[in-house]
Protein backbone atom coordinates (compact mmCIF):
# COMPACT_ATOMS: atom_id res chain seq x y z
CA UNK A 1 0.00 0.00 0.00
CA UNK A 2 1.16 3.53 -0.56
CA UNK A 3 0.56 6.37 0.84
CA UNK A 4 0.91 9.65 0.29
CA UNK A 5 0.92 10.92 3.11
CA UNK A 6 4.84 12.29 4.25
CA UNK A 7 5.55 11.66 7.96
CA UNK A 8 6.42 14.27 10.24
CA UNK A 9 5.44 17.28 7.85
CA UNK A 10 4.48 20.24 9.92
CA UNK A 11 1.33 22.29 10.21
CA UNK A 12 -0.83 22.25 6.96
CA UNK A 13 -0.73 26.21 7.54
CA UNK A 14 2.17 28.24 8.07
CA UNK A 15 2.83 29.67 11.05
CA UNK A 16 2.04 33.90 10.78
CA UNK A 17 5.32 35.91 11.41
CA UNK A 18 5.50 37.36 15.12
CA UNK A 19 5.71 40.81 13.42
CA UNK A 20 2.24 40.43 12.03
CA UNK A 21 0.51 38.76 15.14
CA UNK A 22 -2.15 41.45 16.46
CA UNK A 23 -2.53 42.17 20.12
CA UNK A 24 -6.46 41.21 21.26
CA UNK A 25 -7.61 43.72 23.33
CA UNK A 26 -8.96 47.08 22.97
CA UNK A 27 -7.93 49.93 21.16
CA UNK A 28 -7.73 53.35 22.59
CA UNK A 29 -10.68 54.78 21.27
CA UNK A 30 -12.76 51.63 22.78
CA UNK A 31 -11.13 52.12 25.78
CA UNK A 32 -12.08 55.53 26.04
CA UNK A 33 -15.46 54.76 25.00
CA UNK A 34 -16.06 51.76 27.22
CA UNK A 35 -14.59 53.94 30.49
CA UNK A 36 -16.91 56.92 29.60
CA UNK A 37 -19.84 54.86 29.15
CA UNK A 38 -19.03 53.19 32.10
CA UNK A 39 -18.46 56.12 34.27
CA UNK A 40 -22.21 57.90 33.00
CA UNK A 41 -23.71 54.86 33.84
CA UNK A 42 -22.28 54.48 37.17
CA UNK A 43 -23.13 58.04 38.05
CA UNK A 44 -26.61 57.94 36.60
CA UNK A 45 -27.85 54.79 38.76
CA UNK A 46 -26.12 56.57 41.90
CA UNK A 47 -28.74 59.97 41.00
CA UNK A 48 -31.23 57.44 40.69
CA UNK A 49 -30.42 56.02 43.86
CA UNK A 50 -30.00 59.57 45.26
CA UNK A 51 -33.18 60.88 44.28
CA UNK A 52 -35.26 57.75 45.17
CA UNK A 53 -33.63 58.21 48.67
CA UNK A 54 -34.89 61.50 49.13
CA UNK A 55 -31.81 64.00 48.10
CA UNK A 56 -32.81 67.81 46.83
CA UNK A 57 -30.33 67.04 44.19
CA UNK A 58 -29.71 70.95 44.28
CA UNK A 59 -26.34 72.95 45.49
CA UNK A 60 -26.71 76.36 46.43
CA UNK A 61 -23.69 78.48 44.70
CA UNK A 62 -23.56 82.42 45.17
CA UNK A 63 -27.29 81.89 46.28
CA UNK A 64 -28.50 80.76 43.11
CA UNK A 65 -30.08 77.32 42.86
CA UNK A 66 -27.99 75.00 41.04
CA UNK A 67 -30.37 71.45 40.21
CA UNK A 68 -28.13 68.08 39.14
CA UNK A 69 -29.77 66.42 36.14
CA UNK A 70 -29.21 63.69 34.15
CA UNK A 71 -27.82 65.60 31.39
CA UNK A 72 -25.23 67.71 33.83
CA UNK A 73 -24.02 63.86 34.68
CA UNK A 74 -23.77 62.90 31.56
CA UNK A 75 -21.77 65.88 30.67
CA UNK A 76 -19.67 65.97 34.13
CA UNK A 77 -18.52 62.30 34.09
CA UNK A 78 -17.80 61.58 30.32
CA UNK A 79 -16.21 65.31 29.33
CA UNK A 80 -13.15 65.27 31.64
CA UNK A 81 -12.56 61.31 31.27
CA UNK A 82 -11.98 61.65 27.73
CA UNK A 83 -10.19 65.17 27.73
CA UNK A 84 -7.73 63.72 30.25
CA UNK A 85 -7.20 60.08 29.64
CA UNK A 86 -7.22 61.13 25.98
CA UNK A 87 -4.77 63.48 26.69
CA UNK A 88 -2.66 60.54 29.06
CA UNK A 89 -3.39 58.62 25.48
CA UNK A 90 -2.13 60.77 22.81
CA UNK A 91 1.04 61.49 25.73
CA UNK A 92 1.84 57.92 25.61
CA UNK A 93 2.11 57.25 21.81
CA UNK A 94 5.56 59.67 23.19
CA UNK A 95 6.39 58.00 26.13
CA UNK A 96 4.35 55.07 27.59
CA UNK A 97 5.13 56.08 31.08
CA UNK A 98 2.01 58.57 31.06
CA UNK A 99 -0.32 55.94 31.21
CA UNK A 100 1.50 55.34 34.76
CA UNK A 101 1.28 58.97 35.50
CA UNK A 102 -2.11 59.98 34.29
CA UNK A 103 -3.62 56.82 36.52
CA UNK A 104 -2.43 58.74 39.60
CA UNK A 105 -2.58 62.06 38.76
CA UNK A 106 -6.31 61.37 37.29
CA UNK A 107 -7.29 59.30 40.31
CA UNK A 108 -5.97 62.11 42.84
CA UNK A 109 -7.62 65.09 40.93
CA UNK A 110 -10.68 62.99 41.33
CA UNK A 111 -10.43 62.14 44.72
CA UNK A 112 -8.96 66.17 45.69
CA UNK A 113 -12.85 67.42 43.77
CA UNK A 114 -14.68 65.51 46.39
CA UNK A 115 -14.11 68.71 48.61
CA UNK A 116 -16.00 70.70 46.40
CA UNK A 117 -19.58 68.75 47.26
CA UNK A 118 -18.01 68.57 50.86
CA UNK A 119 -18.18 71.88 51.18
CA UNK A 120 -21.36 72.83 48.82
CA UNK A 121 -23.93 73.23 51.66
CA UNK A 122 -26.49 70.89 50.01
CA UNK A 123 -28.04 68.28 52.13
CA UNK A 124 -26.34 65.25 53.15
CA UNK A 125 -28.21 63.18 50.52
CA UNK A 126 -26.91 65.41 47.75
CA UNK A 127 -23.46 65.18 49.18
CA UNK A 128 -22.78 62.03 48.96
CA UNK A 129 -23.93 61.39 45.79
CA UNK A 130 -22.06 63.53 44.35
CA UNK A 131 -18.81 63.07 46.77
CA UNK A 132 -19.79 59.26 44.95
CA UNK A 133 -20.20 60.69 41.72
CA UNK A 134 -16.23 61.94 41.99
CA UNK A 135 -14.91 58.70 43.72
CA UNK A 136 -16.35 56.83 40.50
CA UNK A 137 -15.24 59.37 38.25
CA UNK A 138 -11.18 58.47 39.58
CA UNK A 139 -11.94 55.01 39.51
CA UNK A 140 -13.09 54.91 35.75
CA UNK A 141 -9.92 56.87 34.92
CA UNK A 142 -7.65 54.70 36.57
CA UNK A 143 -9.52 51.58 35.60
CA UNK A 144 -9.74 52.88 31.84
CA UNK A 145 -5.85 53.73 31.61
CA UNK A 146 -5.44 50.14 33.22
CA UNK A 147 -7.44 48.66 30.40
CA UNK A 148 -5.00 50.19 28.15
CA UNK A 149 -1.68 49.58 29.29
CA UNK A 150 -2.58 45.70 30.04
CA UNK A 151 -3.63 45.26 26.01
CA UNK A 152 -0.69 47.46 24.75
């Protein structure tokens, strides 16, 4: 019997070169998407939460009445997650070592703008959903920049 078969002759595909294997993961612009997404949604369920539980949901600034709506935390938790983790992006095509420092200095700004509802006079309600609002708004940034430098 013949066969035609040769022993012992490799894969029946050839094996990519390592220059052309792509990374799986995300890219930055789904990274930045995913974290601002992430971030509104967050901050949306904790107004929900906030106004179900009773909060005025108003600061008082310069005596003028100031209400928090949905669009406001829409606005205040995906603007300055993009601007500044796009900025920590765009950085890093440079030098990869501001993912590393836009993680801290992003979470610390975050954490540092918790004084302002600290220190807004609105009920306690309203203060800690927003105080929230901040903490989750450090947390995407780090979290989103962590995304990033794990899949690059």
């Amino acid at each position: 019997m013949s066969s035609s078969a040769v022993p012992n002759s490799g894969p029946a595909v050839p094996a990519a070169p390592a220059s052309s294997v792509r990374r799986s993961g995300l890219t930055w612009w789904k990274v930045l998407v995913t974290g601002a997404v992430g971030a509104a949604v967050v901050n949306l369920i904790v107004l929900a939460v906030a106004k179900l539980a009773g909060a005025s949901l108003v600061v008082v600034d310069g005596g003028e009445e100031h209400p928090i709506t949905v669009g406001g935390v829409i606005g205040s938790s995906v603007v300055p997650l993009v601007v500044g983790t796009g900025a920590a992006l765009l950085l890093a095509l440079w030098k990869p070592v501001f993912l590393r420092i836009a993680q801290y200095v992003g979470g610390g700004l975050a954490l540092l703008s918790v004084a302002g509802p600290l220190s807004s006079g609105a009920d306690g309600g309203t203060v800690a959903a927003l105080s929230l609002m901040h903490i989750t708004l450090g947390v995407a940034v780090v979290t989103t920049l962590k995304l990033h430098r794990r899949h690059h």
